[in-house]
Protein backbone atom coordinates (compact mmCIF):
# COMPACT_ATOMS: atom_id res chain seq x y z
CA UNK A 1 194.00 70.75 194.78
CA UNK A 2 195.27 71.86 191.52
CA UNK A 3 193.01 73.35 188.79
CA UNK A 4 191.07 70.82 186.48
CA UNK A 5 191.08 68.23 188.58
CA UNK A 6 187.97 66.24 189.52
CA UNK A 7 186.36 64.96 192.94
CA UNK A 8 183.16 63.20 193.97
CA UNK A 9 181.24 64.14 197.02
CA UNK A 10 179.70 60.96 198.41
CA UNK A 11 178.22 62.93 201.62
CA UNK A 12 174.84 64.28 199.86
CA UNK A 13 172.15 65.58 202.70
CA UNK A 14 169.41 66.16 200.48
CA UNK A 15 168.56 65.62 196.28
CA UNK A 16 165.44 68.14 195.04
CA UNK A 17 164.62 67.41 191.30
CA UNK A 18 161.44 69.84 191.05
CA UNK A 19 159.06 67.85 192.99
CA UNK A 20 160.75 64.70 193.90
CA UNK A 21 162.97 65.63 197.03
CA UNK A 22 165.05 62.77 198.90
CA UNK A 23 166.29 63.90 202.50
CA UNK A 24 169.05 61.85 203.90
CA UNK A 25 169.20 60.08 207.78
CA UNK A 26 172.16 61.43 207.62
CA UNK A 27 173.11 61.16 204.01
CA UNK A 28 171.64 59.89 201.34
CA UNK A 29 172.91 56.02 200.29
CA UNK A 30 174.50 55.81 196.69
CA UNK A 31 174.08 59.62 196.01
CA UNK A 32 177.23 61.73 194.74
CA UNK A 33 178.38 64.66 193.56
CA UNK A 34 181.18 65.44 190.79
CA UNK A 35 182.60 68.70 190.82
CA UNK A 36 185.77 70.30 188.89
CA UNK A 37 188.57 72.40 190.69
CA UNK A 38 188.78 75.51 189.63
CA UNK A 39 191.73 76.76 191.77
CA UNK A 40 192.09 78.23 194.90
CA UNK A 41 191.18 81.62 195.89
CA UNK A 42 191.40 84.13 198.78
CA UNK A 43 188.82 85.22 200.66
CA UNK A 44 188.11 88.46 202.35
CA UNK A 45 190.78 90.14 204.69
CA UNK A 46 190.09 89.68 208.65
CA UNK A 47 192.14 92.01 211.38
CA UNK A 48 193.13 90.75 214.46
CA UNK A 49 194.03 93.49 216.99
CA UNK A 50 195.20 92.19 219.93
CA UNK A 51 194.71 94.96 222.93
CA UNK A 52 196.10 95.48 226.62
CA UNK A 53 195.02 98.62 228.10
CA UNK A 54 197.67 100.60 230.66
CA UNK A 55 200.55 98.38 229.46
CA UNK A 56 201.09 99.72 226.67
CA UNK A 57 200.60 96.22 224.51
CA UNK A 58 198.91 96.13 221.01
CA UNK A 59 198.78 93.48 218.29
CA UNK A 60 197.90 94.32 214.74
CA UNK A 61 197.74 90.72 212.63
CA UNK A 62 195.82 90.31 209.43
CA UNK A 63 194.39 86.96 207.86
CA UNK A 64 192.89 85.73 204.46
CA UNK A 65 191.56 82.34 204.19
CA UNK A 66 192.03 80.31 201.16
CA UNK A 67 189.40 78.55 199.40
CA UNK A 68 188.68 75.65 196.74
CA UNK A 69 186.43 76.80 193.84
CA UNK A 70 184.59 74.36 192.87
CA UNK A 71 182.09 73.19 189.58
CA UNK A 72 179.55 71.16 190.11
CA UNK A 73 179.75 68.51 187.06
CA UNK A 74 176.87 65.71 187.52
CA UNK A 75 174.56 64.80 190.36
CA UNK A 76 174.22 60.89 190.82
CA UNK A 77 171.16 60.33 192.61
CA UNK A 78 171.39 56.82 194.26
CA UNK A 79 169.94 53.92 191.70
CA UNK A 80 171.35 55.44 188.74
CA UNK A 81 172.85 53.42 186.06
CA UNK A 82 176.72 53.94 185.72
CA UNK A 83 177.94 55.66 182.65
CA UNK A 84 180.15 52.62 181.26
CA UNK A 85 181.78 51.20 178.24
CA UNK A 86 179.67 48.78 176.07
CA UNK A 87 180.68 45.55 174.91
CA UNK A 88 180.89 44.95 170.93
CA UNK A 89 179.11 42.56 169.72
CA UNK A 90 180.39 40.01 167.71
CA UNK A 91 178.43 38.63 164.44
């Protein structure tokens, strides 16, 4: 995903807004979650040694996963309005 670029998250598990807390059965209906890329990154280096004793066999690999960073933007919880354009009104 390239950098500045925008996604929603419709699988919410659970909103908490101080004391109002909705848990999903799974997810919560009509909730999302908008979040900005903010590139990809590397995570921590893992070794793999691979090892077979009295046959002289060993393995040395290494790893690093990459990750999404992510922003979160805006929670919707479900019911809210939509943020839209209003009409003019003619007089």
């Amino acid at each position: 995903m390239a950098q500045g670029n925008t996604v929603d998250l419709d699988r919410v598990l659970l909103i908490a807004d101080g004391d109002q807390v909705t848990v999903g059965t799974p997810t919560v209906a009509g909730a999302k979650v908008v979040a900005a890329c903010q590139g990809e990154v590397k995570g921590d280096k893992i070794i793999v040694f691979r090892y077979k004793p009295k046959v002289r066999y060993h393995r040395k690999t290494g790893h690093r996963q990459l990750y999404t960073r992510l922003t979160i933007d805006k929670i919707v919880a479900p019911g809210a309005k939509k943020a839209g354009r209003r009409k003019k009104e003619v007089t």
